[in-house]
C-alpha atoms as a PDB file:
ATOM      1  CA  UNK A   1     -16.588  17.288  11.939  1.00  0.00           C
ATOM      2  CA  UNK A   2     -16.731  14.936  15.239  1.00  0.00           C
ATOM      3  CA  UNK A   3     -12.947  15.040  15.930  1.00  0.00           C
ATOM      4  CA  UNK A   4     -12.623  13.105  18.763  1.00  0.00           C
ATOM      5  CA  UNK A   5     -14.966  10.327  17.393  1.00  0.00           C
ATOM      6  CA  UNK A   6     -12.325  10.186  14.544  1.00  0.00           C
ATOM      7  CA  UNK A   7      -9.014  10.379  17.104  1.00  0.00           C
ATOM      8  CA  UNK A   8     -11.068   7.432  18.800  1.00  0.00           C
ATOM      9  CA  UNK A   9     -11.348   4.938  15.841  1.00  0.00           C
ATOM     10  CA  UNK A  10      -7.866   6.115  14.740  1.00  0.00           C
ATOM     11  CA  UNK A  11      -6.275   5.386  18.360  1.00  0.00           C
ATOM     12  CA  UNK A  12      -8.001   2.132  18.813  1.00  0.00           C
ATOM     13  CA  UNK A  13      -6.388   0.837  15.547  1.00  0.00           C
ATOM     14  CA  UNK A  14      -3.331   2.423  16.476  1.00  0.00           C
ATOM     15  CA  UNK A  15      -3.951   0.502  19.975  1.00  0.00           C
ATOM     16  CA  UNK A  16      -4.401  -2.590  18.515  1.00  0.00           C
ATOM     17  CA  UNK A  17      -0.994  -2.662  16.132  1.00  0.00           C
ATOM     18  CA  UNK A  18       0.790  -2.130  19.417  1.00  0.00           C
ATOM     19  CA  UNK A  19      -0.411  -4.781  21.120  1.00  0.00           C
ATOM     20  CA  UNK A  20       0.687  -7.120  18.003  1.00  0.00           C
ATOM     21  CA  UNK A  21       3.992  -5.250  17.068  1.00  0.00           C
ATOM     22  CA  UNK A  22       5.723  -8.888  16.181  1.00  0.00           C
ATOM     23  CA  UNK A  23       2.633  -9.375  13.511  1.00  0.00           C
ATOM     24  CA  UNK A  24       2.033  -5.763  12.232  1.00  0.00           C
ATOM     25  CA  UNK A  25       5.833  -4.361  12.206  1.00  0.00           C
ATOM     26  CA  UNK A  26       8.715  -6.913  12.822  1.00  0.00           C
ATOM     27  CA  UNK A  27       7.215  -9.706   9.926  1.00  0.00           C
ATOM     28  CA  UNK A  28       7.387  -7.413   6.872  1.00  0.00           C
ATOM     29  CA  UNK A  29      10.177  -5.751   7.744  1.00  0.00           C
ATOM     30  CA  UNK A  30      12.506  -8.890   8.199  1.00  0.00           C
ATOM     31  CA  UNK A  31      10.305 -10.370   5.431  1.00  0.00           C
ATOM     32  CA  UNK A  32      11.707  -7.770   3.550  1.00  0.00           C
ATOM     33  CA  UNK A  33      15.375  -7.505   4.644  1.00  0.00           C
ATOM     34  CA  UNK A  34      15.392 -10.834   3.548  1.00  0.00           C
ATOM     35  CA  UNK A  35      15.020  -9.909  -0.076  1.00  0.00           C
ATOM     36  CA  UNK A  36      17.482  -7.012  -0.045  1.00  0.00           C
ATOM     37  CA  UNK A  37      20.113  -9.957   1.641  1.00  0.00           C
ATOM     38  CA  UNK A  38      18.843 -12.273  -1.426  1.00  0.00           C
ATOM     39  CA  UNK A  39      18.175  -9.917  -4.620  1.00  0.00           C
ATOM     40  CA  UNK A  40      20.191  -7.255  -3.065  1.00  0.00           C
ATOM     41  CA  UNK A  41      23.434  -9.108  -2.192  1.00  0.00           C
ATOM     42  CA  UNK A  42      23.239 -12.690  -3.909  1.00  0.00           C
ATOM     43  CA  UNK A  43      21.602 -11.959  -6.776  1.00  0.00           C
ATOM     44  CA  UNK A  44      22.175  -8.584  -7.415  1.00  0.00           C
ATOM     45  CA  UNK A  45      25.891  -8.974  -7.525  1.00  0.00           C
ATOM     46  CA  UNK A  46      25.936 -11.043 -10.532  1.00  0.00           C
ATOM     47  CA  UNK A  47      23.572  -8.687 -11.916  1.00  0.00           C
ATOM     48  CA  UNK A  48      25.007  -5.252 -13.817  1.00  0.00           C
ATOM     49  CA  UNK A  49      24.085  -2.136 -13.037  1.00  0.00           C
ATOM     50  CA  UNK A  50      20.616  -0.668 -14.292  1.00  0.00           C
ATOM     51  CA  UNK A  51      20.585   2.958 -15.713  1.00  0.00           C
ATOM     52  CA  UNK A  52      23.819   3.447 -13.073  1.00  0.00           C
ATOM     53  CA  UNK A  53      22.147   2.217 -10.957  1.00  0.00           C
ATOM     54  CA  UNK A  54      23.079  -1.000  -8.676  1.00  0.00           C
ATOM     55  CA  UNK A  55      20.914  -3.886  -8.470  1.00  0.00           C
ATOM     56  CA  UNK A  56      20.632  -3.648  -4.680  1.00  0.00           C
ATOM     57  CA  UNK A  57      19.517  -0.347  -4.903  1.00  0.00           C
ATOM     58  CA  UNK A  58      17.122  -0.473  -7.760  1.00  0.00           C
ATOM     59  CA  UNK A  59      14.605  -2.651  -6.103  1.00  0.00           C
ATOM     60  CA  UNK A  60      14.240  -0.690  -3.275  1.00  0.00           C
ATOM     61  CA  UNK A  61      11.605   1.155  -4.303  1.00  0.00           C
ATOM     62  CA  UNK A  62       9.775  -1.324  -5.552  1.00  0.00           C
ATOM     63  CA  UNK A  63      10.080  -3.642  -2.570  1.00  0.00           C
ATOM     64  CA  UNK A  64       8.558  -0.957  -0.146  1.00  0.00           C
ATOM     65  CA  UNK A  65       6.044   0.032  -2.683  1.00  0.00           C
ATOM     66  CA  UNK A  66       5.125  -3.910  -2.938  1.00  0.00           C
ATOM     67  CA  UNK A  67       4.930  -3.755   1.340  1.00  0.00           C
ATOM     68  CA  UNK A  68       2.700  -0.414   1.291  1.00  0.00           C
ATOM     69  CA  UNK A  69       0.128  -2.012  -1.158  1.00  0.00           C
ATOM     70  CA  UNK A  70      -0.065  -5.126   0.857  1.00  0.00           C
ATOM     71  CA  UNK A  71       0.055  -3.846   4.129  1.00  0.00           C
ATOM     72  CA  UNK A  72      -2.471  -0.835   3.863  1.00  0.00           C
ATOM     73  CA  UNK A  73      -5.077  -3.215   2.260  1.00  0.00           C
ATOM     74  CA  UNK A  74      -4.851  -6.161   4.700  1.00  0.00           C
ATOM     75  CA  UNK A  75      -4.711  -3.332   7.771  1.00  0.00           C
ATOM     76  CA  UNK A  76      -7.661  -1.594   6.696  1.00  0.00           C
ATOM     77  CA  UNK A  77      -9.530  -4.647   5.364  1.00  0.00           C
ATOM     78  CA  UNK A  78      -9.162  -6.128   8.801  1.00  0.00           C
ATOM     79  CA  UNK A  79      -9.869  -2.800  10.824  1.00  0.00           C
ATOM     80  CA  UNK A  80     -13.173  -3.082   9.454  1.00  0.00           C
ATOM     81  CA  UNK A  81     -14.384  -6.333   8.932  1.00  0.00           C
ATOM     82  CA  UNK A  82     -13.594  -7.287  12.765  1.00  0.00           C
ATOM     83  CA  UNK A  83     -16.183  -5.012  14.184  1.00  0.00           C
ATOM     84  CA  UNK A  84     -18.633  -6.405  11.518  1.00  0.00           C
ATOM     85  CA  UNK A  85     -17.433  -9.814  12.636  1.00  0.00           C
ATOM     86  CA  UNK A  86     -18.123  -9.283  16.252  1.00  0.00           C
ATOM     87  CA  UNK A  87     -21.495  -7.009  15.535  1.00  0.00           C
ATOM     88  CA  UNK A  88     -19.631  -3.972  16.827  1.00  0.00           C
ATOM     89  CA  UNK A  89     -20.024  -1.742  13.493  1.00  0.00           C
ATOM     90  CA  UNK A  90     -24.119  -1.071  14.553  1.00  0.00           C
ATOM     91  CA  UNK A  91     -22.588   1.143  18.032  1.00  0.00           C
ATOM     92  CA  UNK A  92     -20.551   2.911  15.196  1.00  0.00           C
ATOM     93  CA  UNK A  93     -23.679   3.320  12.923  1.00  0.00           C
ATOM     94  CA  UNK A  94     -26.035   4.233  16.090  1.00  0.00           C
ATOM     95  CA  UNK A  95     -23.267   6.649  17.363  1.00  0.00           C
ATOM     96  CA  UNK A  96     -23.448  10.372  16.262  1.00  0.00           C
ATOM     97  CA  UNK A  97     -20.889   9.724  14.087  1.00  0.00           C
ATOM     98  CA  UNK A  98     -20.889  10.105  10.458  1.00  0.00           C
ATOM     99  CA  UNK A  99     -19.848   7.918   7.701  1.00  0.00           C
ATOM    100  CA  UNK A 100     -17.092  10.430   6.558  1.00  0.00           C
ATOM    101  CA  UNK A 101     -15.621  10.463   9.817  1.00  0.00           C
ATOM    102  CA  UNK A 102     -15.918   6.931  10.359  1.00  0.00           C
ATOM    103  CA  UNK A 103     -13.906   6.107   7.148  1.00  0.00           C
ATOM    104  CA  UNK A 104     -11.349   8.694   8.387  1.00  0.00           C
ATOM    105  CA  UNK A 105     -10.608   7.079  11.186  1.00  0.00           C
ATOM    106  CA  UNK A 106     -10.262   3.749  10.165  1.00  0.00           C
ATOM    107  CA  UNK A 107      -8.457   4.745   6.409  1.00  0.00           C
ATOM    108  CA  UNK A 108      -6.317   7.374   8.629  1.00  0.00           C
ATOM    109  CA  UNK A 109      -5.386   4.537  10.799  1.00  0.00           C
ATOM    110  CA  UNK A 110      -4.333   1.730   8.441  1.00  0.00           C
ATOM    111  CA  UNK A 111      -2.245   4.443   5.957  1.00  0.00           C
ATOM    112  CA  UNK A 112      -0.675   5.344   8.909  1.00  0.00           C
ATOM    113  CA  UNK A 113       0.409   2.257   9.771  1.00  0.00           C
ATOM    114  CA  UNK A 114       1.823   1.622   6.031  1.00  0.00           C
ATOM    115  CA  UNK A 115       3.584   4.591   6.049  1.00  0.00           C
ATOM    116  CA  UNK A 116       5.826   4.238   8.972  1.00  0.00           C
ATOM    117  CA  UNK A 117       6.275   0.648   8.136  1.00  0.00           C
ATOM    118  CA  UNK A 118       7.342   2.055   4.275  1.00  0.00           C
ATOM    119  CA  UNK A 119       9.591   4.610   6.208  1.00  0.00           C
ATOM    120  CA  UNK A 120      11.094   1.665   8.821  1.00  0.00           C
ATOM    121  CA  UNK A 121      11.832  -0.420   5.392  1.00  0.00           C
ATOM    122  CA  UNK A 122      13.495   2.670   3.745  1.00  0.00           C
ATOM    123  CA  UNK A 123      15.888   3.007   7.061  1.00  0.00           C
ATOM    124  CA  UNK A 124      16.606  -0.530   7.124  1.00  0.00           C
ATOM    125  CA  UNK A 125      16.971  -0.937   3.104  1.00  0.00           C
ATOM    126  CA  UNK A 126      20.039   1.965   3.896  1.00  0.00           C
ATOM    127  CA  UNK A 127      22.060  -0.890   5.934  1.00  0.00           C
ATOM    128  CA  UNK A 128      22.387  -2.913   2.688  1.00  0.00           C
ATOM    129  CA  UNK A 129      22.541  -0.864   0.057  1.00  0.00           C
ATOM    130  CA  UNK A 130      23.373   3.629  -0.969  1.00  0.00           C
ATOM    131  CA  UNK A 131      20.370   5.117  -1.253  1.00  0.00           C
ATOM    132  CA  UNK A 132      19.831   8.437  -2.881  1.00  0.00           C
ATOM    133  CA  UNK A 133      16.582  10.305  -3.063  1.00  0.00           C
ATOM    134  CA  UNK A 134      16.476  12.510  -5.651  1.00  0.00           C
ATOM    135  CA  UNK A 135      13.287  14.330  -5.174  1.00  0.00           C
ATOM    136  CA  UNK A 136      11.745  13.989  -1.163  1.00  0.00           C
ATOM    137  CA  UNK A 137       8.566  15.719  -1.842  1.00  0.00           C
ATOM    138  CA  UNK A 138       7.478  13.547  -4.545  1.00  0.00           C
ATOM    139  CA  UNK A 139       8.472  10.544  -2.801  1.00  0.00           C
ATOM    140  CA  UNK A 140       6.054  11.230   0.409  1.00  0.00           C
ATOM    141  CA  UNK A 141       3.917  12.476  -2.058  1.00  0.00           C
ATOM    142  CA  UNK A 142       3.848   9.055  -3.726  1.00  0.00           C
ATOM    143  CA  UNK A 143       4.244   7.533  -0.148  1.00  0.00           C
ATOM    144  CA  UNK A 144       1.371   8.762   1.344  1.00  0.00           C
ATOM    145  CA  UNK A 145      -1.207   8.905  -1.913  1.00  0.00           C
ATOM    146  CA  UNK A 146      -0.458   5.092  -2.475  1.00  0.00           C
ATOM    147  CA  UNK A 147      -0.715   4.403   1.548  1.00  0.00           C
ATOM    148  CA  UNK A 148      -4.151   6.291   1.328  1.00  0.00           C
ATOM    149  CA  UNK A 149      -5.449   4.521  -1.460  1.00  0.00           C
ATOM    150  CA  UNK A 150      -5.151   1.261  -0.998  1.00  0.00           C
ATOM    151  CA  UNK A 151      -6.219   1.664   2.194  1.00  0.00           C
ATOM    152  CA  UNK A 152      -9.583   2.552   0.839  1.00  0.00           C
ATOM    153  CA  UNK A 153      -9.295  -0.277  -1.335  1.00  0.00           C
ATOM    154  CA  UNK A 154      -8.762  -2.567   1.742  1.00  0.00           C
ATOM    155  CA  UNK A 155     -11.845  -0.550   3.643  1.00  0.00           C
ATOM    156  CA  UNK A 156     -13.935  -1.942   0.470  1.00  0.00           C
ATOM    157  CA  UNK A 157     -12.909  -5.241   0.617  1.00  0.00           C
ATOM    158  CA  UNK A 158     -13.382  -5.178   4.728  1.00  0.00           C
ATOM    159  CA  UNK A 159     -17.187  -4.379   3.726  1.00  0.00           C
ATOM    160  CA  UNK A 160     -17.511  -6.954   0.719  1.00  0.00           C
ATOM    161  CA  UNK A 161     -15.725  -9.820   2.399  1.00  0.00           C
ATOM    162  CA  UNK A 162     -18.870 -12.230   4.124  1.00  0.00           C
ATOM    163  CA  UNK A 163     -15.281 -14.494   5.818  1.00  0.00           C
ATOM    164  CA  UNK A 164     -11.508 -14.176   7.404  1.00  0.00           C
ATOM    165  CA  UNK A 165     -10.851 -15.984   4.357  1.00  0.00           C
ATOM    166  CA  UNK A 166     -12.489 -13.733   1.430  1.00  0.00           C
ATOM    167  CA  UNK A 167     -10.386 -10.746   3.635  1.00  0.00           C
ATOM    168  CA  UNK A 168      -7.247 -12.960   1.463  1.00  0.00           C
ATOM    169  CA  UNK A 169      -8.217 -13.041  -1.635  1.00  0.00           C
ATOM    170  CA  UNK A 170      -7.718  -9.926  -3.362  1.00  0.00           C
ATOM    171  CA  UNK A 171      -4.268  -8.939  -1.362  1.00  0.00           C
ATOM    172  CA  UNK A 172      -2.804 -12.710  -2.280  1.00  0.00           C
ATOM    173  CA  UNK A 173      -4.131 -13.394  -5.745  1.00  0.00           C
ATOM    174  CA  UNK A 174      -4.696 -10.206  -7.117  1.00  0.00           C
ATOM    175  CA  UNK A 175      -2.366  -7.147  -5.556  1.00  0.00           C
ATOM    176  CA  UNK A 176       0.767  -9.294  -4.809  1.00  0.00           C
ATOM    177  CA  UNK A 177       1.203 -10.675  -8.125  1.00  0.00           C
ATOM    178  CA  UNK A 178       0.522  -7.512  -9.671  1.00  0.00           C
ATOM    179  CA  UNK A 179       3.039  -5.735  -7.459  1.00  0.00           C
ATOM    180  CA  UNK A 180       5.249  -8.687  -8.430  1.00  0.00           C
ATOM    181  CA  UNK A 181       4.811  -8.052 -12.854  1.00  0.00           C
ATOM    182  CA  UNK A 182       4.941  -4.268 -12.133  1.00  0.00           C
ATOM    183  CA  UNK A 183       8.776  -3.394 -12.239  1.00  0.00           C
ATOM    184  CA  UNK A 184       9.051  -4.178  -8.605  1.00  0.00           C
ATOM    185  CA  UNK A 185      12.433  -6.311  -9.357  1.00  0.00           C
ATOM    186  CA  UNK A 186      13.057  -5.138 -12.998  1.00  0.00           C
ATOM    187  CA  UNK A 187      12.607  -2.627 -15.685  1.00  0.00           C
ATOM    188  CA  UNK A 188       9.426  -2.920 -17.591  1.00  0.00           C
ATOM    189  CA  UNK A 189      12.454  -1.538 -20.067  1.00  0.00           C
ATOM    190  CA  UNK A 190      14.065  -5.143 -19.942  1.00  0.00           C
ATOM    191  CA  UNK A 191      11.031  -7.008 -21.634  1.00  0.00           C
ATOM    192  CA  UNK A 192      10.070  -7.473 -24.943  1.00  0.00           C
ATOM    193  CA  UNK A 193       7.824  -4.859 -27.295  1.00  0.00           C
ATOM    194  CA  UNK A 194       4.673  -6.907 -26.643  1.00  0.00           C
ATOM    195  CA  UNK A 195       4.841  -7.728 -22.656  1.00  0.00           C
ATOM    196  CA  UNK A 196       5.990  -3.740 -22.264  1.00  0.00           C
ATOM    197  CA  UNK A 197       3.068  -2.913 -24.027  1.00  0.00           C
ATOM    198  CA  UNK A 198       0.704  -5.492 -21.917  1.00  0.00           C
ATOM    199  CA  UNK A 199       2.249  -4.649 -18.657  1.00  0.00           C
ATOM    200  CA  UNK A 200       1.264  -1.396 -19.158  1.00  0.00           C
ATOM    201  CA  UNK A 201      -2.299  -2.471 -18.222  1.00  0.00           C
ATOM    202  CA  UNK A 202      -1.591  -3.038 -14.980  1.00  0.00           C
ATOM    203  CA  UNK A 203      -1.985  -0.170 -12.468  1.00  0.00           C
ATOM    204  CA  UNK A 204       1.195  -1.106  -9.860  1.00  0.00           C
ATOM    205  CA  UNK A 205       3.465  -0.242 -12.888  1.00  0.00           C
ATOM    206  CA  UNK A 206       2.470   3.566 -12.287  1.00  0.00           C
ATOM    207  CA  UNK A 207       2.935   3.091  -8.706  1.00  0.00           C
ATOM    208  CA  UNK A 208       6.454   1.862  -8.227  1.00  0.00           C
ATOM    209  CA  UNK A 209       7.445   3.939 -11.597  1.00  0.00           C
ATOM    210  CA  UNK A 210       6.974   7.287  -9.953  1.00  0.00           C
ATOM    211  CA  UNK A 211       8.035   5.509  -6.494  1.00  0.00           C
ATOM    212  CA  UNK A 212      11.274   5.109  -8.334  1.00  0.00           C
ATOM    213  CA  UNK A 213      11.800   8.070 -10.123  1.00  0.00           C
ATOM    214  CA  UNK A 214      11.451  10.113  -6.756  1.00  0.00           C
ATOM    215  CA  UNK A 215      14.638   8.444  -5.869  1.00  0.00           C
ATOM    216  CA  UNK A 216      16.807   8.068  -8.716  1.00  0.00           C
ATOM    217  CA  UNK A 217      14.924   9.870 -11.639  1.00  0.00           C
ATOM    218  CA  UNK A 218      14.308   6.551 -13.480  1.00  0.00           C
ATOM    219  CA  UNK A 219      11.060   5.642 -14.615  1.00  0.00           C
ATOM    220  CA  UNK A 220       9.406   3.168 -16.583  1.00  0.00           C
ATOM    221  CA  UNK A 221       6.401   5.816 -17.208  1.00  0.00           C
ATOM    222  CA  UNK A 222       6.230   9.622 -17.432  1.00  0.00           C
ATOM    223  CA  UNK A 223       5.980  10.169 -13.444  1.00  0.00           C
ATOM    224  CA  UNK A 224       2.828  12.860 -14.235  1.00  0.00           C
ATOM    225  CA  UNK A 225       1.103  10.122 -15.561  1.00  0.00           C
ATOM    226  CA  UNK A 226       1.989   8.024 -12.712  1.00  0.00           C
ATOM    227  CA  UNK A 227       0.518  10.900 -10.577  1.00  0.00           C
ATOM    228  CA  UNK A 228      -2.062  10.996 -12.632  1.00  0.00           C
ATOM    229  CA  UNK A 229      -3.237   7.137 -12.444  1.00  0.00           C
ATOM    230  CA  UNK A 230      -2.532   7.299  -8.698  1.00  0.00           C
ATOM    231  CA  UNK A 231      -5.035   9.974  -8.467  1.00  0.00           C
ATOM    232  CA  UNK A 232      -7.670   8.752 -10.484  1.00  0.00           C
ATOM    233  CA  UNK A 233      -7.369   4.941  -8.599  1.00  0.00           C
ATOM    234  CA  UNK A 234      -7.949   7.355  -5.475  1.00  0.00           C
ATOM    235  CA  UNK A 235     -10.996   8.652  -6.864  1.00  0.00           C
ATOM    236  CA  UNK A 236     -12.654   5.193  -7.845  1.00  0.00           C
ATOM    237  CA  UNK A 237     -12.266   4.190  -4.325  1.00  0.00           C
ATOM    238  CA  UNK A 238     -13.452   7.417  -2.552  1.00  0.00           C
ATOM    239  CA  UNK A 239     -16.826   7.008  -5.168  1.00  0.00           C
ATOM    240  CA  UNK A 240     -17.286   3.152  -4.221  1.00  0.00           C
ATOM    241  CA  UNK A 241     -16.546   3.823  -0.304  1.00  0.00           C
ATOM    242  CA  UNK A 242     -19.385   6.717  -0.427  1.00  0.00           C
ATOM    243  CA  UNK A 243     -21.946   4.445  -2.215  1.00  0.00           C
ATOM    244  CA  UNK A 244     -21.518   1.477   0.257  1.00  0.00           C
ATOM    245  CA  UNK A 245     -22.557   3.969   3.065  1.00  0.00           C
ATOM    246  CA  UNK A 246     -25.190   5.626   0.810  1.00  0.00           C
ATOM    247  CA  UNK A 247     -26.885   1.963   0.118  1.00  0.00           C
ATOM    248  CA  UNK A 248     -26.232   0.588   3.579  1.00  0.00           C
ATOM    249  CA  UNK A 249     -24.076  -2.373   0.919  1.00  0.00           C
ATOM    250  CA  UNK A 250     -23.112  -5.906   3.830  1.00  0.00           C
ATOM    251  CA  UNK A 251     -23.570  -2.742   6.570  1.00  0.00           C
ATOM    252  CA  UNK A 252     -27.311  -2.568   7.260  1.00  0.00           C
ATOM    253  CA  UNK A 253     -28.057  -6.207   6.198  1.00  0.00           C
END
């Protein structure tokens, strides 16, 4: 394992969310204060408690889960597409590094990012509203599996997308809205027998289910099964990562 080749890649995209702090850090986390000032304070005080639990504090979870998805796929997406973009990505395929370690580096960097941006939200989320976190290892458990993930996810989509704007598509018409019918604001509890059923189909539920549980105990979904899904979504993307490198897939061509 060529561990400076991987703290290389890794420091670079560290490097480069310094150098746009205002873009990478300060947008989603006011973006996001904004909803805790709006669901949180506005809304959520004509709202009743859920479970004993406040409004305010209830979508917490789901509103840094909704950041971590959207954030570790557009990061990573990016991290790898530029190079492609500016023909950069044949020095990394020329160098003696491998594909495992080049995928490290870039994955390792964008989760990272997530995850202290998840962690920033969760610090700033305690100004507005009392937080309790029932169970800490799950949570970074959850924290850093979901960061990790979709970070691969965004990796695959760096490699698919042929333009800045296909880079777009799948975090603004496909994850957000998901994130945004998965329980992020409300109980999956709260809808009718048929949408519960339906919703269940869609993979954030799982997500910001266990997300929640690990601070409250409250879930939507048994939080092994949550687990569970997570795990298996990690898997799928691991298996499609390793045959893009194994066919050379929008690298070699």
């Amino acid at each position: 394992m060529n561990l400076r080749a991987i703290w290389a890649i890794y420091y670079v995209e560290m490097a480069r969310t310094a150098r746009t702090v205002m873009q990478s850090v300060l947008s989603p986390v006011i973006s996001t204060s904004l909803y805790f000032v709006v669901f949180g304070g506005a809304i959520g005080s004509r709202i009743p408690e859920i479970d004993g639990v406040s409004y305010g504090a209830f979508i917490v979870p789901g509103l840094i889960m909704l950041t971590l998805l959207t954030q570790s796929t557009s990061n990573a997406s990016f991290g790898i597409y530029f190079p492609k973009f500016t023909g950069t990505i044949y020095e990394f395929l020329s160098a003696p590094v491998s594909y495992l370690e080049i995928v490290i580096g870039f994955v390792g960097a964008a989760a990272s990012k997530s995850i202290i941006l998840g962690l920033i939200i969760l610090a700033t989320a305690a100004f507005f509203v009392d937080l309790r976190i029932e169970h800490p290892v799950v949570m970074a458990l959850f924290l850093v599996l979901t960061a990790f993930t979709f970070s691969l996810l965004g990796f695959i989509i760096g490699i698919w997308a042929r333009g800045f704007e296909q880079l777009q598509i799948v975090p603004l018409l496909i994850i957000t809205p998901l994130a945004f019918l998965g329980g992020t604001f409300y109980s999956i509890k709260m809808l009718p027998p048929f949408w519960q059923t339906a919703t269940l189909f869609n993979p954030v539920v799982y997500l910001v289910s266990g997300f929640r549980w690990s601070f409250y105990g409250l879930s939507d979904v048994n939080v092994w099964i949550s687990l569970a899904a997570t795990a298996v979504f990690l898997g799928v993307c691991v298996a499609v990562v390793a045959r893009i490198f194994q066919t050379g897939y929008r690298i070699k061509t």
